[in-house]
PDB file of N, CA and C in Angstrom:
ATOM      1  N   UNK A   1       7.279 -10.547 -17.576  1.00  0.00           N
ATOM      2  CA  UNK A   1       7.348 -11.284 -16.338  1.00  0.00           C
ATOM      3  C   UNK A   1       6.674 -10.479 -15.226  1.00  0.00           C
ATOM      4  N   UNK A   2       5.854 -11.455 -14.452  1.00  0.00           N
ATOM      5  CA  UNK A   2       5.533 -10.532 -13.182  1.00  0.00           C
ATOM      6  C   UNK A   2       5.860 -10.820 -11.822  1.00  0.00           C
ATOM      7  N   UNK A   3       5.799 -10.005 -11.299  1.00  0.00           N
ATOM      8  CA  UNK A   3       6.476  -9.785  -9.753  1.00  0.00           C
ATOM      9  C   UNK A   3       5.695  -9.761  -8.585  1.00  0.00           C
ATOM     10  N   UNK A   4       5.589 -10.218  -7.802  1.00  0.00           N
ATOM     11  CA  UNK A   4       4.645 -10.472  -6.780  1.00  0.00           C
ATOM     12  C   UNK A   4       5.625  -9.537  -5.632  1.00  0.00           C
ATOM     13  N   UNK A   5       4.901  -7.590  -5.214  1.00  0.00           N
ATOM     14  CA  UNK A   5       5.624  -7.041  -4.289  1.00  0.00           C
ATOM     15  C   UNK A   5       4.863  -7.068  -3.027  1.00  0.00           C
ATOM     16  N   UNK A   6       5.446  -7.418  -1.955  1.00  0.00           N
ATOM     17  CA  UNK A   6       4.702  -7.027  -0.895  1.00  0.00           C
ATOM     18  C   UNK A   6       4.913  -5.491  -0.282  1.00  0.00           C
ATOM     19  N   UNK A   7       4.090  -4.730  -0.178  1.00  0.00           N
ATOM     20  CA  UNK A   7       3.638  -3.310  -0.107  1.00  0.00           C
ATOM     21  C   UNK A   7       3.786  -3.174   1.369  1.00  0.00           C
ATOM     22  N   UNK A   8       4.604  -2.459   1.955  1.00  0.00           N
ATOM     23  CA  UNK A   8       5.048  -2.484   3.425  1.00  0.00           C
ATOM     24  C   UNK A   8       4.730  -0.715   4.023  1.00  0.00           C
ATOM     25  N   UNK A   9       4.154  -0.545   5.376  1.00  0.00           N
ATOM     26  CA  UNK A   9       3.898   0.845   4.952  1.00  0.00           C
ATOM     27  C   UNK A   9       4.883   1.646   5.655  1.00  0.00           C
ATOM     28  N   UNK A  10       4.397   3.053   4.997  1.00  0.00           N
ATOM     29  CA  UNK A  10       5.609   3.890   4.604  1.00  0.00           C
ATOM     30  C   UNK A  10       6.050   5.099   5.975  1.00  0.00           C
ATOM     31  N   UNK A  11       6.937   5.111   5.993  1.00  0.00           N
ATOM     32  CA  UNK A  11       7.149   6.008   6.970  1.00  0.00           C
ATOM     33  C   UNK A  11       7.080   7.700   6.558  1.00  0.00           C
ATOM     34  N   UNK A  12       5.614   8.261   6.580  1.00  0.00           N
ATOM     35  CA  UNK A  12       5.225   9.570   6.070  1.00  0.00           C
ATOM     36  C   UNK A  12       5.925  10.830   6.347  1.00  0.00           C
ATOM     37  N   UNK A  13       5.932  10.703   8.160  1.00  0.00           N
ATOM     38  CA  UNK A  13       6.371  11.824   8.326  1.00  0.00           C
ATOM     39  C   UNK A  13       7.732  11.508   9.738  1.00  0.00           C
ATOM     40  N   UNK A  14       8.237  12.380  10.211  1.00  0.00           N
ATOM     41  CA  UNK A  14       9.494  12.080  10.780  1.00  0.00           C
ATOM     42  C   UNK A  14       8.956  10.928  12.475  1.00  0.00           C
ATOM     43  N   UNK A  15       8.162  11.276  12.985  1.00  0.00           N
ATOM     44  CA  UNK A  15       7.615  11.007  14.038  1.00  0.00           C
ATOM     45  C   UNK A  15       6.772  10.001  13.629  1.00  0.00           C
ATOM     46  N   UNK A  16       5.705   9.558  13.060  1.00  0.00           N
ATOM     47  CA  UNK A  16       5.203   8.243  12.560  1.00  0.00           C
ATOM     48  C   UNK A  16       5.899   7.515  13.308  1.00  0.00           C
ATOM     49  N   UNK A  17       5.112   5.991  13.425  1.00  0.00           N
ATOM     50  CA  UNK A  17       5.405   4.964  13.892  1.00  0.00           C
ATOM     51  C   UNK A  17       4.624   4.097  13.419  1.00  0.00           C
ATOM     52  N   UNK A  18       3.004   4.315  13.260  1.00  0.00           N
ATOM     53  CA  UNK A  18       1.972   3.459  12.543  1.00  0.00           C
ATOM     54  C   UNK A  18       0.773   4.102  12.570  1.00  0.00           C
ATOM     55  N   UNK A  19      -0.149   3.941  11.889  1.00  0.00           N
ATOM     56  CA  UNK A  19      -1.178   4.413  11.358  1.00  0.00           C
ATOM     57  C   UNK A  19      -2.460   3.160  11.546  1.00  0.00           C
ATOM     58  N   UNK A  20      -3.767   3.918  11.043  1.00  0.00           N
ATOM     59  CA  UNK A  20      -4.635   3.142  11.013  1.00  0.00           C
ATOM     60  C   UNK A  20      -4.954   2.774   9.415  1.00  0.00           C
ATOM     61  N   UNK A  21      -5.139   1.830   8.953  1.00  0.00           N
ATOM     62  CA  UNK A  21      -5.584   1.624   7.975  1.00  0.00           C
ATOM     63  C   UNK A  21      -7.274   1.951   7.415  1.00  0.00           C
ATOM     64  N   UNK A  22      -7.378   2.675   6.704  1.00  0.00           N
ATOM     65  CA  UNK A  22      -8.844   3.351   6.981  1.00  0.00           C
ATOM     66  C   UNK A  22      -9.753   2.764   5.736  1.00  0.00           C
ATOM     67  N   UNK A  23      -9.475   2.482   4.708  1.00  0.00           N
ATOM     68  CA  UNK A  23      -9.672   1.815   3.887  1.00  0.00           C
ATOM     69  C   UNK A  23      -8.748   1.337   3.066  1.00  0.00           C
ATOM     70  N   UNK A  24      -9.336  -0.209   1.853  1.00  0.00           N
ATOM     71  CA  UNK A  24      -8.387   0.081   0.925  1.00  0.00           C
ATOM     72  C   UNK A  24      -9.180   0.397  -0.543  1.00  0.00           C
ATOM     73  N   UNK A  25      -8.784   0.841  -1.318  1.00  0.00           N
ATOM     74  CA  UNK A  25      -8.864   1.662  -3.269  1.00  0.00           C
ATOM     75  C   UNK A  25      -8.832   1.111  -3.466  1.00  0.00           C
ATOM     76  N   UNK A  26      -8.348  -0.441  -3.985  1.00  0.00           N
ATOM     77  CA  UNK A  26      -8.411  -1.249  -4.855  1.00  0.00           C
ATOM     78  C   UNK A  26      -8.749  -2.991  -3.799  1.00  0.00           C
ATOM     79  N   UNK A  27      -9.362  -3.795  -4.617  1.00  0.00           N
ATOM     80  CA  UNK A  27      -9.472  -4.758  -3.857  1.00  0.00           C
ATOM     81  C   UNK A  27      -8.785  -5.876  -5.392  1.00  0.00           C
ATOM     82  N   UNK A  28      -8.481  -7.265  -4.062  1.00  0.00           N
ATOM     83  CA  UNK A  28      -8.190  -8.394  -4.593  1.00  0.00           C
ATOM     84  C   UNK A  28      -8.853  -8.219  -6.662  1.00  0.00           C
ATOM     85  N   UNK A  29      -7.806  -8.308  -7.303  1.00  0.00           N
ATOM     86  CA  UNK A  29      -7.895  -8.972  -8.995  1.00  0.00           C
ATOM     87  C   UNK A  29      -8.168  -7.792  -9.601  1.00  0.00           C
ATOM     88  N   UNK A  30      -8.564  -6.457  -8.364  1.00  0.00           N
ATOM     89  CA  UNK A  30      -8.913  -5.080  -9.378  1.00  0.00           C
ATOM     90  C   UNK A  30      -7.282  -4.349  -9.696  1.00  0.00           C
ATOM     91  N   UNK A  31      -7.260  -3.568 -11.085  1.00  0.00           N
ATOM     92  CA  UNK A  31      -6.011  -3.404 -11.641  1.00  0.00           C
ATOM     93  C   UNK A  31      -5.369  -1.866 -11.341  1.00  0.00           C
ATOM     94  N   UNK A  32      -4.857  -1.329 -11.111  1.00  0.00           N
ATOM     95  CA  UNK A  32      -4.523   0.196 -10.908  1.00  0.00           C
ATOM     96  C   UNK A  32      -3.126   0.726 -11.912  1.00  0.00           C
ATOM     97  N   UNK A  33      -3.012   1.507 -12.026  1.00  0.00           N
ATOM     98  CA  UNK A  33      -2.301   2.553 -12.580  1.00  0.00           C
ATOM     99  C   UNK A  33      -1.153   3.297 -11.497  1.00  0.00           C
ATOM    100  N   UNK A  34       0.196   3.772 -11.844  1.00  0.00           N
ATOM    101  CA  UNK A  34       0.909   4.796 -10.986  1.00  0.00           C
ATOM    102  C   UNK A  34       0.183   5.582 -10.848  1.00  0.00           C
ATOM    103  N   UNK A  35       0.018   6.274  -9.421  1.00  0.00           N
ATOM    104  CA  UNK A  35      -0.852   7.493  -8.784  1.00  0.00           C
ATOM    105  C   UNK A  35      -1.772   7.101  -8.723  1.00  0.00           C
ATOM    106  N   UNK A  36      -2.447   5.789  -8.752  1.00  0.00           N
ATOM    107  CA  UNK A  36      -3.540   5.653  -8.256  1.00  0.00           C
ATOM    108  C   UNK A  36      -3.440   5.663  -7.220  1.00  0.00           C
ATOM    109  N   UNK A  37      -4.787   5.979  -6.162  1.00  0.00           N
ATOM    110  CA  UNK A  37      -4.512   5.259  -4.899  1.00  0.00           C
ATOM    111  C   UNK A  37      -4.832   3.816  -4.148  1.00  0.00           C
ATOM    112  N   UNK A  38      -3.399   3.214  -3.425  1.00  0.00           N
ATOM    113  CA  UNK A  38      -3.815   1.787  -3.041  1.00  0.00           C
ATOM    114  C   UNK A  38      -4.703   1.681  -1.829  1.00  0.00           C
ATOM    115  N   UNK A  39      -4.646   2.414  -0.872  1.00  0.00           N
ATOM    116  CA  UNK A  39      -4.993   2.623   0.546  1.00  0.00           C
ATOM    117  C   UNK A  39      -5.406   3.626   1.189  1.00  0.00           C
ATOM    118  N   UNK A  40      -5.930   3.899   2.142  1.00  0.00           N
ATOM    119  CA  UNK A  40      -5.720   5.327   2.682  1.00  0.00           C
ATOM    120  C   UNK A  40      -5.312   5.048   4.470  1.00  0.00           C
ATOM    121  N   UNK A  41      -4.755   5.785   4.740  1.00  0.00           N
ATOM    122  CA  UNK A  41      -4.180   5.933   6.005  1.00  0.00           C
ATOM    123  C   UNK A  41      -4.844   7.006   6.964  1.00  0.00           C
ATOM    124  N   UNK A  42      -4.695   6.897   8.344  1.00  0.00           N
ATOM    125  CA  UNK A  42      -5.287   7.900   9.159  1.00  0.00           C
ATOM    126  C   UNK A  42      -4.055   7.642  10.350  1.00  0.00           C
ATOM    127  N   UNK A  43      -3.315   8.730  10.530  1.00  0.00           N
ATOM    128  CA  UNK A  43      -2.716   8.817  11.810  1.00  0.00           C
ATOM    129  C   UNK A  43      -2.779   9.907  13.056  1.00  0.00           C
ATOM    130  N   UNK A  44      -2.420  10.400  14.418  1.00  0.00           N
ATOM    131  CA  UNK A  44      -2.855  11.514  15.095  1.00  0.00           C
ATOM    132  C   UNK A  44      -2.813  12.597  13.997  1.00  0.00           C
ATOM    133  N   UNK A  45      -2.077  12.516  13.037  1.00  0.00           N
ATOM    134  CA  UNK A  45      -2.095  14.004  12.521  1.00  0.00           C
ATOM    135  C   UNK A  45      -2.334  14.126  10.884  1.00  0.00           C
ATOM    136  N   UNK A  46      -2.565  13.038   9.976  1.00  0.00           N
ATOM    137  CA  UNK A  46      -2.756  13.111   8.911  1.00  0.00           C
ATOM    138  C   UNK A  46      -3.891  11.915   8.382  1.00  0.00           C
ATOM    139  N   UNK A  47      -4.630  12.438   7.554  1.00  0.00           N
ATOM    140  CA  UNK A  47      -5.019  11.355   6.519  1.00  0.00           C
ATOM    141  C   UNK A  47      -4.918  11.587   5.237  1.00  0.00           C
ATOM    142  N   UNK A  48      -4.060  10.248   4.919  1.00  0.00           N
ATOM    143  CA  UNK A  48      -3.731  10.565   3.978  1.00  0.00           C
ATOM    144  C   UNK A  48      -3.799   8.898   2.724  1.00  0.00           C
ATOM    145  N   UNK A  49      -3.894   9.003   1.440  1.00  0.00           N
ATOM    146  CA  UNK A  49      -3.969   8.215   0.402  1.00  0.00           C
ATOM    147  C   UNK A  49      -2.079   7.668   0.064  1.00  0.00           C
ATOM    148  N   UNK A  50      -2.017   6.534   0.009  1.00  0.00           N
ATOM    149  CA  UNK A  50      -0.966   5.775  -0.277  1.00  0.00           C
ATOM    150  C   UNK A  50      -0.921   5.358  -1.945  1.00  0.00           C
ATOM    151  N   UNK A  51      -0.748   5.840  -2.647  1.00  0.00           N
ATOM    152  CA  UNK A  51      -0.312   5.967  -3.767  1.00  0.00           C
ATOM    153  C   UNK A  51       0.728   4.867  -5.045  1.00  0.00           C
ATOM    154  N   UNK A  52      -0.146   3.989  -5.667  1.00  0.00           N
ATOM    155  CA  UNK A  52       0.713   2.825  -6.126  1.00  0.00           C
ATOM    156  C   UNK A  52       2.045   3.872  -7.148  1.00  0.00           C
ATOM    157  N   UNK A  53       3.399   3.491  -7.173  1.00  0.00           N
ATOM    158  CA  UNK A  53       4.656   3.499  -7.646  1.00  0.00           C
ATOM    159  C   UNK A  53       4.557   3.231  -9.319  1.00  0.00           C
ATOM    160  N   UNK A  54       3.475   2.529  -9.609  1.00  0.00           N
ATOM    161  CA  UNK A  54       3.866   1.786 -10.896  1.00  0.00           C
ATOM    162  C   UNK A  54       2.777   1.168 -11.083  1.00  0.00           C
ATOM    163  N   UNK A  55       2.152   0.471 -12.441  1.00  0.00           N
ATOM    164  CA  UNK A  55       1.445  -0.400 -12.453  1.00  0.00           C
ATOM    165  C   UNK A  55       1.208  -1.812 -12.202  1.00  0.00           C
ATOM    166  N   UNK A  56       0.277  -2.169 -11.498  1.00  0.00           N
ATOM    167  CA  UNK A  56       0.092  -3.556 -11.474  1.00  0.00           C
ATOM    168  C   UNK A  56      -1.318  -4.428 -10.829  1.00  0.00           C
ATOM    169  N   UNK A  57      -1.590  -4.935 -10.019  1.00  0.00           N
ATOM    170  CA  UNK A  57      -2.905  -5.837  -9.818  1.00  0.00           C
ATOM    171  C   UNK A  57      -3.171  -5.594  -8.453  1.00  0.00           C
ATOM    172  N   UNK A  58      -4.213  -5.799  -7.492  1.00  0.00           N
ATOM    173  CA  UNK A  58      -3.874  -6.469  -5.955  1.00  0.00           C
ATOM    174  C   UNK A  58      -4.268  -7.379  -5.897  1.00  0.00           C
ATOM    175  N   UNK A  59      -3.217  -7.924  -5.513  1.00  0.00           N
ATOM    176  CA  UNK A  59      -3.275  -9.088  -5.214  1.00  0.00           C
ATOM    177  C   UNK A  59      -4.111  -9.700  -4.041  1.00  0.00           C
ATOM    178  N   UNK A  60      -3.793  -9.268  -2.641  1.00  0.00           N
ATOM    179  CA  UNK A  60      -4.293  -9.356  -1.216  1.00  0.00           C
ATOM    180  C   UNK A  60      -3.952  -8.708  -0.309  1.00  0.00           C
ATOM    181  N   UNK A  61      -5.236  -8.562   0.506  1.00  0.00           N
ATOM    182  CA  UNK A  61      -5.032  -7.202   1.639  1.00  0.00           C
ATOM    183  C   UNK A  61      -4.221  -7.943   2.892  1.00  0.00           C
ATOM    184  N   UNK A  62      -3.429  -7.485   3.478  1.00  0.00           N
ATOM    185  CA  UNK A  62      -2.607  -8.451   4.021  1.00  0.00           C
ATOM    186  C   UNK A  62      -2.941  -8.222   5.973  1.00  0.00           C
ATOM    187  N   UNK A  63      -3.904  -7.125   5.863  1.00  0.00           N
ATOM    188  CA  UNK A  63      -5.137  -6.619   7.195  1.00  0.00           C
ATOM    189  C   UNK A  63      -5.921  -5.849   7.070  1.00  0.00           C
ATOM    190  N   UNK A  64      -7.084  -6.229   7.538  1.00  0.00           N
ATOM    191  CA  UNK A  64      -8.391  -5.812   7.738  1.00  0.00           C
ATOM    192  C   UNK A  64      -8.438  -4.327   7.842  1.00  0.00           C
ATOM    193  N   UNK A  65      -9.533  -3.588   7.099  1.00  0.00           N
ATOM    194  CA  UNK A  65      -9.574  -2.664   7.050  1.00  0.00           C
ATOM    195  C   UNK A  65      -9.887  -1.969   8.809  1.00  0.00           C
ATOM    196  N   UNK A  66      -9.052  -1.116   9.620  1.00  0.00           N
ATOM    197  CA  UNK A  66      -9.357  -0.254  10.628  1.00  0.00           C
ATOM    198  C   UNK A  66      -8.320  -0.735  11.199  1.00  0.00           C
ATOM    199  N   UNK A  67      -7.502  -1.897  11.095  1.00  0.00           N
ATOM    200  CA  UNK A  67      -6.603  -2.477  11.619  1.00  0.00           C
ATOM    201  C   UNK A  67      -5.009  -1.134  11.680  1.00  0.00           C
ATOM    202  N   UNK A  68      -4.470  -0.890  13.106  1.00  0.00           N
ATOM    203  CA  UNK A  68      -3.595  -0.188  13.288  1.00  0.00           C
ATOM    204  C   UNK A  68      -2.197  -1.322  12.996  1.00  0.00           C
ATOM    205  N   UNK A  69      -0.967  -0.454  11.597  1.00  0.00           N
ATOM    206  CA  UNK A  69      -0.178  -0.979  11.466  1.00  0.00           C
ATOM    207  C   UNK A  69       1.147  -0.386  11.605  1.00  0.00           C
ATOM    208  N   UNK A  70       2.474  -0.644  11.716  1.00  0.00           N
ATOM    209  CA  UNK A  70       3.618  -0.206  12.228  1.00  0.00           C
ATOM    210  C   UNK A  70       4.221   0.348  11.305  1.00  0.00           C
ATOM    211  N   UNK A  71       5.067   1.282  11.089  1.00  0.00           N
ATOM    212  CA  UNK A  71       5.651   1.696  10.074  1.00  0.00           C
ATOM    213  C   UNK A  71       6.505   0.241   9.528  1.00  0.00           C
ATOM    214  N   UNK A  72       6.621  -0.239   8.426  1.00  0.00           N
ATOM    215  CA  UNK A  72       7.412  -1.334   7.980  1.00  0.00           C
ATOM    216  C   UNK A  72       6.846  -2.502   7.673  1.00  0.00           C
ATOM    217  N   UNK A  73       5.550  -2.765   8.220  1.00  0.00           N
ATOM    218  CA  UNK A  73       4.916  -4.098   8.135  1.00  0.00           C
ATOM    219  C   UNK A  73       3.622  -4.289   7.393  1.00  0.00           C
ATOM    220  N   UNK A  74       3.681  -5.315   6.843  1.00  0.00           N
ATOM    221  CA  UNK A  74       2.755  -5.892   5.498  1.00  0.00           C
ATOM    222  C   UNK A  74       1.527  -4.905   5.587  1.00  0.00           C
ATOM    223  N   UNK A  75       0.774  -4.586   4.358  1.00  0.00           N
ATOM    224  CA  UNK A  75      -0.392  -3.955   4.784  1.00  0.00           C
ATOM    225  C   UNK A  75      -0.856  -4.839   3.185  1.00  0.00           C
ATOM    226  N   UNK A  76      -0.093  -4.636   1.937  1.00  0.00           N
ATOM    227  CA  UNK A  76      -1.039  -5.974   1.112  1.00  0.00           C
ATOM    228  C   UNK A  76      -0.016  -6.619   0.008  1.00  0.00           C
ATOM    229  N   UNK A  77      -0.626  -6.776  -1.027  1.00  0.00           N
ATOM    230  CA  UNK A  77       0.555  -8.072  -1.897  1.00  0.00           C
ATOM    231  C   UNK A  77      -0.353  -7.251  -3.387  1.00  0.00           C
ATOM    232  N   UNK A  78       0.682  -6.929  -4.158  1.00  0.00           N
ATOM    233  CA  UNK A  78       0.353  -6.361  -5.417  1.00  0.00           C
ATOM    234  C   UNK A  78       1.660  -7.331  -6.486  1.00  0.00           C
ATOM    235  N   UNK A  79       0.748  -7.229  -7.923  1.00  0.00           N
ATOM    236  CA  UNK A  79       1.736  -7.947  -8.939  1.00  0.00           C
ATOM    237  C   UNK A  79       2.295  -6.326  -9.830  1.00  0.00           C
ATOM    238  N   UNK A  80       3.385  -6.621  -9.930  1.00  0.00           N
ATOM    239  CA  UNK A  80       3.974  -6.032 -10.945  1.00  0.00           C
ATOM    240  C   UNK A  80       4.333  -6.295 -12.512  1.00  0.00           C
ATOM    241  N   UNK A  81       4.109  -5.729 -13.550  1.00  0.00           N
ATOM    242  CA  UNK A  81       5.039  -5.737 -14.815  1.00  0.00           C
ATOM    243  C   UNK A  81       6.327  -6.333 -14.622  1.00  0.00           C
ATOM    244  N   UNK A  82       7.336  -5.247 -13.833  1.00  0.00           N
ATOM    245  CA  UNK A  82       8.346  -5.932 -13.430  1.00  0.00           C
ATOM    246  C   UNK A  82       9.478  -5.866 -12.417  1.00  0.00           C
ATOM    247  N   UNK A  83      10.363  -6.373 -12.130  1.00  0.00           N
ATOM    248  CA  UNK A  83      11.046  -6.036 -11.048  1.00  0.00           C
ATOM    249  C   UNK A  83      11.364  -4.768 -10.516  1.00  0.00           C
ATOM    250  N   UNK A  84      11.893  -3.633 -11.465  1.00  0.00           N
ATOM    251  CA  UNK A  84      11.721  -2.385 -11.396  1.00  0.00           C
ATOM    252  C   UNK A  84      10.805  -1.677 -10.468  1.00  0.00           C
ATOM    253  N   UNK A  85       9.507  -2.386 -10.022  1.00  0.00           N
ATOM    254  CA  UNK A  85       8.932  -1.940  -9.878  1.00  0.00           C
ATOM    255  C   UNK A  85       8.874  -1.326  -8.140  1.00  0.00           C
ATOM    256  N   UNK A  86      10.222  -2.550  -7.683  1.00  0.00           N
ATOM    257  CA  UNK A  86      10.167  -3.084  -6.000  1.00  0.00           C
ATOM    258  C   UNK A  86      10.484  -1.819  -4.826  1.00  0.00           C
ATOM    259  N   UNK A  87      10.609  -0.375  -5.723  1.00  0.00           N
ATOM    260  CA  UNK A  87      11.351   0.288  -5.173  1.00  0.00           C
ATOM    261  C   UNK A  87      10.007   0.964  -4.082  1.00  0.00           C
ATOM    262  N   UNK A  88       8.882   0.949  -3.685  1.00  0.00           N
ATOM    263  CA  UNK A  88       8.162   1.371  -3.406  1.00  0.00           C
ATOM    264  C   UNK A  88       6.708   0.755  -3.086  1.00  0.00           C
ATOM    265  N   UNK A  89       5.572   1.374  -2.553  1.00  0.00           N
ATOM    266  CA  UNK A  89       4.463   0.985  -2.268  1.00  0.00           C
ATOM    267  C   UNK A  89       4.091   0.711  -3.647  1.00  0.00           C
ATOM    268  N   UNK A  90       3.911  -0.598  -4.119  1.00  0.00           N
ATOM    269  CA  UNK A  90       3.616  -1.141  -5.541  1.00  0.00           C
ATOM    270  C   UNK A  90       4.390  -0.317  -6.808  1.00  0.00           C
TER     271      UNK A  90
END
């Protein structure tokens, strides 16, 4: 069975609030692996790669690449194997 997760972003470091989205690693129907990377991030003090949890698909980028997003809110839509999978960025 598969799982449709929406990938919400992550709160890195204690002070974070939101980041820029700088690119994304995988696009729409391409497939990834755990430790791949889904995204990459740029904030005042880090850039850094967002890292899929588990295997599965992407689904859709849920904003434009350069687009600044909040800690917590949609950044894309990945399928999972399976529910297990919900605990994290894909």
């Amino acid at each position: 069975m598969t799982v449709r997760v929406r990938v919400k972003l992550p709160k890195i470091g204690m002070t974070m609030e939101e980041a820029t989205i700088v690119r994304f690693c995988r696009q729409p129907g391409e497939a990834f692996s755990k430790g791949d990377p889904l995204y990459e991030i740029e904030t005042e003090k880090i850039s850094q790669e967002v890292e899929a949890t588990g295997d599965g698909v992407m689904v859709e980028h849920a904003v434009p690449e350069g687009a600044d997003v909040r800690v917590g809110e949609l950044v894309c839509v990945v399928e999972t194997a399976s529910a297990a999978d919900n605990s994290g960025p894909a």
